[in-house]
Protein backbone atom coordinates (compact mmCIF):
# COMPACT_ATOMS: atom_id res chain seq x y z
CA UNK A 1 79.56 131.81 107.92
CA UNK A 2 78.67 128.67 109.69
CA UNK A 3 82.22 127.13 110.34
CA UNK A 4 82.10 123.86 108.90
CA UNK A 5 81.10 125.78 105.61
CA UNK A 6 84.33 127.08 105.39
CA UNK A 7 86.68 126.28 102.30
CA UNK A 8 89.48 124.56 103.93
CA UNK A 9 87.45 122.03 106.05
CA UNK A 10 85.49 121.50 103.15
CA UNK A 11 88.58 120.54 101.26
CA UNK A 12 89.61 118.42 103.90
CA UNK A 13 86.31 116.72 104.12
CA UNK A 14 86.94 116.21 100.72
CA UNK A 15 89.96 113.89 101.15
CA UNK A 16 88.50 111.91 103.94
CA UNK A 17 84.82 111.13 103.53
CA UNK A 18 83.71 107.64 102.37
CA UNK A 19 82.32 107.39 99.06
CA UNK A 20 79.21 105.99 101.03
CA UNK A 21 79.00 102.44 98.75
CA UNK A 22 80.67 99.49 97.62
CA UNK A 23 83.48 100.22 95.30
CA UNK A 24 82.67 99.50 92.07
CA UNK A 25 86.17 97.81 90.70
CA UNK A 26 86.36 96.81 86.74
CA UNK A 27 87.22 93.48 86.32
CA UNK A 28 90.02 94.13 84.11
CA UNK A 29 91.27 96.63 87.49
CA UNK A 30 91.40 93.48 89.05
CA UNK A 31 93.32 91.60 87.00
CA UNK A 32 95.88 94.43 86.88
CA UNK A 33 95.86 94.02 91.16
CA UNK A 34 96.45 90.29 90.95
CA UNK A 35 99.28 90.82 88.40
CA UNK A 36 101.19 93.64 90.73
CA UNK A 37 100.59 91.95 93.86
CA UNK A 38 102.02 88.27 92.43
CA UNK A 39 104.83 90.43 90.73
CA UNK A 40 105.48 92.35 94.50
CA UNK A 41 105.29 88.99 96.26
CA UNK A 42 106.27 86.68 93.62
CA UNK A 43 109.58 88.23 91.77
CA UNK A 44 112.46 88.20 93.90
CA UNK A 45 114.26 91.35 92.91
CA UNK A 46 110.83 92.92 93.73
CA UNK A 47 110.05 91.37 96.74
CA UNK A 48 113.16 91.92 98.68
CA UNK A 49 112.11 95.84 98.48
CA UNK A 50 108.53 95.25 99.57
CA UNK A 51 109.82 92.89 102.29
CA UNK A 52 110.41 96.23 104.05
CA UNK A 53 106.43 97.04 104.08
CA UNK A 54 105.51 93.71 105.55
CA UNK A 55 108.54 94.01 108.25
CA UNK A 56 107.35 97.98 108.81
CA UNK A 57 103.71 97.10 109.28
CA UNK A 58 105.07 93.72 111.84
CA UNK A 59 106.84 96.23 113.97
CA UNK A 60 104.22 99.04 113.99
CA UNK A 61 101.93 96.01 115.05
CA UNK A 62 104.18 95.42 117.97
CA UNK A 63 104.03 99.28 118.50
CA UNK A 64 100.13 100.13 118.43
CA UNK A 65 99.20 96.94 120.71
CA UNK A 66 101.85 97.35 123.00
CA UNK A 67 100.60 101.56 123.86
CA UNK A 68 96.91 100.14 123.85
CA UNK A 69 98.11 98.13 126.71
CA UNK A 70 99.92 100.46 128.28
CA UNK A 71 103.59 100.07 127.06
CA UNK A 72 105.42 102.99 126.27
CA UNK A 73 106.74 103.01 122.13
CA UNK A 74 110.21 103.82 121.99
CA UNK A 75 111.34 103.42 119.00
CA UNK A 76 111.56 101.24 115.67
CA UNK A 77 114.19 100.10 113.24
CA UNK A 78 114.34 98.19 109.87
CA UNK A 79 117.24 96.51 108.98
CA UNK A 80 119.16 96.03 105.78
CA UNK A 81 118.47 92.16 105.69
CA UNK A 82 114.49 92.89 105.94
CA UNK A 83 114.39 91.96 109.75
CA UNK A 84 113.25 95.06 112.29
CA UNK A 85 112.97 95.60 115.82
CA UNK A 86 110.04 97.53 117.60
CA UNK A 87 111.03 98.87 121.67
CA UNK A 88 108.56 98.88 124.18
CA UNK A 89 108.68 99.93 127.66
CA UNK A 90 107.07 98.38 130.70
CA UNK A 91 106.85 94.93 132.61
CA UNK A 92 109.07 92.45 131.20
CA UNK A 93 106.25 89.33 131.60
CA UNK A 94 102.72 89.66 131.87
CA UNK A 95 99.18 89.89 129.15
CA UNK A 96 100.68 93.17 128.27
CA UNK A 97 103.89 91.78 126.83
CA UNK A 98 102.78 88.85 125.71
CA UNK A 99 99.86 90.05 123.56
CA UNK A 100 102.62 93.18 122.46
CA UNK A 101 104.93 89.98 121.59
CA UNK A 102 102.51 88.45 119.82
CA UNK A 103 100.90 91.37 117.55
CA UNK A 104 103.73 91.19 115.15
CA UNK A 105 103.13 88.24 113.16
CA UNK A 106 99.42 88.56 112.62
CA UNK A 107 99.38 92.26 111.94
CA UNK A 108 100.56 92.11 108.04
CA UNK A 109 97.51 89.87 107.54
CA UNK A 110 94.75 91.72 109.96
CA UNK A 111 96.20 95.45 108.18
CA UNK A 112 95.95 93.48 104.83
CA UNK A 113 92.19 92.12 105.28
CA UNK A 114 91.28 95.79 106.62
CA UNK A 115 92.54 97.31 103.46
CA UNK A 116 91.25 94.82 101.36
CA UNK A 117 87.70 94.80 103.09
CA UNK A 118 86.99 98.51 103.55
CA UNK A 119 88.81 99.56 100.12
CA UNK A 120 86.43 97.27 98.52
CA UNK A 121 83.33 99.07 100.73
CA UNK A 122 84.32 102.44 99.80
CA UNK A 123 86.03 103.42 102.65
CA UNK A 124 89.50 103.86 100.93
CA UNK A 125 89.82 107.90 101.92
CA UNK A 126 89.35 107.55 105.56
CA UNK A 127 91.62 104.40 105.71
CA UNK A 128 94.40 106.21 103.81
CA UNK A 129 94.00 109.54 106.04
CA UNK A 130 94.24 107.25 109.32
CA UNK A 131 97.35 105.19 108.11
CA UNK A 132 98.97 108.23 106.83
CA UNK A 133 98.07 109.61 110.58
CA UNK A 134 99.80 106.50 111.67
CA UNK A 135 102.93 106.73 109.53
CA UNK A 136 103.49 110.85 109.95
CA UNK A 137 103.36 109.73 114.68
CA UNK A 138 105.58 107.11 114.06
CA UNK A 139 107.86 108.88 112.06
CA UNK A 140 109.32 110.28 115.18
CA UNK A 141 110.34 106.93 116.83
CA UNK A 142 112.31 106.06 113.98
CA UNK A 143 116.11 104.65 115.12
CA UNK A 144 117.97 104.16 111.94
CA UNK A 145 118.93 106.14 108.52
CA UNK A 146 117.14 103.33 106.53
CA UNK A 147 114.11 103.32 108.79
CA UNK A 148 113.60 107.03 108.14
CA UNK A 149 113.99 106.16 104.57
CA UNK A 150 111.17 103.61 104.36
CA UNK A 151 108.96 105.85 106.42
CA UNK A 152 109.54 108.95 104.12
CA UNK A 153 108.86 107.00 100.81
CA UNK A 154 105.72 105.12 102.98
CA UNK A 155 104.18 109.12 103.42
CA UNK A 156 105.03 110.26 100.71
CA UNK A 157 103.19 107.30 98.66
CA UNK A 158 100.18 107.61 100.91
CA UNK A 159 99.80 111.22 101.17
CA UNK A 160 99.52 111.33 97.42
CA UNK A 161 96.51 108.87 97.54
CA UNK A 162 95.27 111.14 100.26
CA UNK A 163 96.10 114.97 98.22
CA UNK A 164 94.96 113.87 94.75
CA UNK A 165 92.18 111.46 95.68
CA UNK A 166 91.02 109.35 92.71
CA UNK A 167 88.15 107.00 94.07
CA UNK A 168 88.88 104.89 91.15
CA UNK A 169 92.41 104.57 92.25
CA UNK A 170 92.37 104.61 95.90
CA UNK A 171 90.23 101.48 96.21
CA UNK A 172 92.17 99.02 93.83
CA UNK A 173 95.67 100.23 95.49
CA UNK A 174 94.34 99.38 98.80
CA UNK A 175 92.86 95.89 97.69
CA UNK A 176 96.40 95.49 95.96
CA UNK A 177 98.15 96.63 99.48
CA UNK A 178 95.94 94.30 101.06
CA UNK A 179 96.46 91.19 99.05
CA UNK A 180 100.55 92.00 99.13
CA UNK A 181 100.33 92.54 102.96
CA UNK A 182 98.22 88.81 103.65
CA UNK A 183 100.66 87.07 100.92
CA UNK A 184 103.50 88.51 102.79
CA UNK A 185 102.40 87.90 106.16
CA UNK A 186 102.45 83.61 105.20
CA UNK A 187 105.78 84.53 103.46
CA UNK A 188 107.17 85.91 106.66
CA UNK A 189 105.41 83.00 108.75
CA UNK A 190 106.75 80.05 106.65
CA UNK A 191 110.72 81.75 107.36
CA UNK A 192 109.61 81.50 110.96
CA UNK A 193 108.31 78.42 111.01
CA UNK A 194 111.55 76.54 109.56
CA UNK A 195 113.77 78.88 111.48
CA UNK A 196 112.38 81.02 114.75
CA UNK A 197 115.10 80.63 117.18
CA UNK A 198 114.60 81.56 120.54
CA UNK A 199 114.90 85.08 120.10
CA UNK A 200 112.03 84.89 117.33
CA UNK A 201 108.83 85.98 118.11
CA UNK A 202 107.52 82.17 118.59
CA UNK A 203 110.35 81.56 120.70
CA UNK A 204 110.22 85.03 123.09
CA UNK A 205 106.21 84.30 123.40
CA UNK A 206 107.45 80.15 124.57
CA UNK A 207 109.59 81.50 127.40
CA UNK A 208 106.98 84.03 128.51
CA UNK A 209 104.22 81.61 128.75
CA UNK A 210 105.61 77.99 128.43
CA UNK A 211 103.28 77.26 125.62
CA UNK A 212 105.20 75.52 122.61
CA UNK A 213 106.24 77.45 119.71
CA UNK A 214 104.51 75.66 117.64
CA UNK A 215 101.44 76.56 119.16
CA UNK A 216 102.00 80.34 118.70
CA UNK A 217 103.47 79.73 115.13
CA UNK A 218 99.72 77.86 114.43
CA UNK A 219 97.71 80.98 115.85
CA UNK A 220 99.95 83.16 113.39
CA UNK A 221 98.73 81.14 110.54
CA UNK A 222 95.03 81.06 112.09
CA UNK A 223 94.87 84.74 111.50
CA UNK A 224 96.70 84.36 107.99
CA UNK A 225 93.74 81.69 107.06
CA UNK A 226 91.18 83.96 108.35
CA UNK A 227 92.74 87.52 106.51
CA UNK A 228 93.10 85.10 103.06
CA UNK A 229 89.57 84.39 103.23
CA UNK A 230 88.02 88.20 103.93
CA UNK A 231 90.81 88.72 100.84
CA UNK A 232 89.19 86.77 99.11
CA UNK A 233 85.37 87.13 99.67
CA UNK A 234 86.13 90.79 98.72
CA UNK A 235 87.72 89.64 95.31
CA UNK A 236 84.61 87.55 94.58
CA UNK A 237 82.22 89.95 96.00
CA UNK A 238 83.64 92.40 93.08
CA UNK A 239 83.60 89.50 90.39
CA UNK A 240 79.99 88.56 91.07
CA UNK A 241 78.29 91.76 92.10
C-alpha cells in the first residue's frame, strides 16, 4: 500500500484540504454573521469576554514577529482587566524590537482580514489546522491561570471546527472571527488613542525611534482601514456573486 493511501493520512487530509473554490455563503448565513459579530463587539456584557480574543491574538502578534526576527518568545499573559503582556528576548533597541513592538496593534485586523479573505475562498480547513497549530505551541508559554484558561477554551473551540469539519460552517465562523477581530482591533485602537501612556505600545515604539505617537497610532489605523476594506470586499463579493 502506497503510503499516502493509508486511512489515517487520508483522514487527516480530510480535515485540512481546501475545498478548492469560493465559499458559497447563503445570504441569510450572512446576516446571522453580522448579527453575532455586532452582538460580540457591540453588547457590553459580551464584549468584555471576547476582549480576551482580540488582546490574545495582539500578544501572539507581538510573539510570531518578534521569533521571525530573531527574538526569543518567552512567555504570554492575559490579564483580568483585558490588557496582556507578550516577553521577548533579545536587543533592547533596534528593527527587531521595534517592528516586534509594533506587531501588536495591527495584528487583530491583518488575522481578521486573513480569516475573512481565505474563509470566504474556501480555504477555511487549512486556516483552522494552522491557527490551531499556533494556539496548541503557544500553549506552552502561557504565564498565568487565566491565560491557560483562554488558551484551553481557544483549542478546544478550534479543534472542533478542525475534528467535525462542516464546510458550511467553517467558512461563515471564520468570516464572523474575522469581522469581530477588525471591529475589535479599532475598538482597541480608539482606547489607545485617548489614553496610550508611555508604557503603551505608541508610547514604547516613540522612545525607541523618536517618531511621535501619533504617528504610530495613524499606521495602526492604516492597517485597520486596509483589513475593513478586504472585510468588506469579501462580504460584497458573497452578496453579488
Amino acid at each position: 500500500m502506497n503510503f499516502f493511501d493509508t486511512p489515517w493520512l487520508q483522514e487527516l487530509w480530510a480535515r485540512i484540504a481546501p475545498t478548492g473554490d469560493s465559499g458559497d455563503i447563503p445570504a441569510e448565513t450572512l446576516i446571522i454573521v453580522l448579527v453575532v459579530a455586532g452582538i460580540a463587539v457591540g453588547v457590553h456584557f459580551v464584549w468584555v469576554r471576547f476582549r480576551l480574543l482580540i488582546t490574545l491574538v495582539h500578544e501572539l502578534g507581538h510573539a510570531v514577529i518578534g521569533m521571525l526576527v530573531g527574538r526569543k518568545f518567552t512567555g504570554f499573559v492575559l490579564r483580568g482587566d483585558m490588557s496582556g503582556a507578550a516577553v521577548t528576548a533579545g536587543p533592547v533597541k533596534g528593527f527587531g524590537r521595534i517592528i516586534t513592538t509594533w506587531a501588536g496593534y495591527p495584528a487583530p485586523a491583518v488575522i481578521g482580514a486573513l480569516f475573512a479573505w481565505l474563509g470566504a475562498e474556501g480555504w477555511a480547513a487549512p486556516v483552522i489546522t494552522v491557527v490551531l497549530l499556533i494556539l496548541i505551541i503557544a500553549l506552552f508559554r502561557v504565564r498565568s491561570f487565566l491565560t491557560a484558561v483562554v488558551m484551553l477554551v481557544s483549542i478546544a473551540a478550534f479543534g472542533a471546527l478542525w475534528w467535525w469539519r462542516e464546510d458550511a460552517i467553517q467558512a461563515p465562523v471564520l468570516l464572523g472571527l474575522g469581522t469581530v477581530l477588525v471591529i475589535g482591533a479599532w475598538r482597541h485602537l480608539g482606547a489607545v488613542f485617548l489614553g496610550g501612556g508611555p508604557e503603551s505600545d505608541p508610547g514604547v515604539l516613540a522612545q525607541l525611534t523618536s517618531v511621535p505617537k501619533f504617528i504610530w497610532n495613524l499606521s495602526f489605523a492604516l492597517v485597520c482601514a486596509l483589513a475593513t476594506g478586504v472585510v468588506a470586499a469579501e462580504f460584497s463579493r458573497v452578496i453579488w456573486f
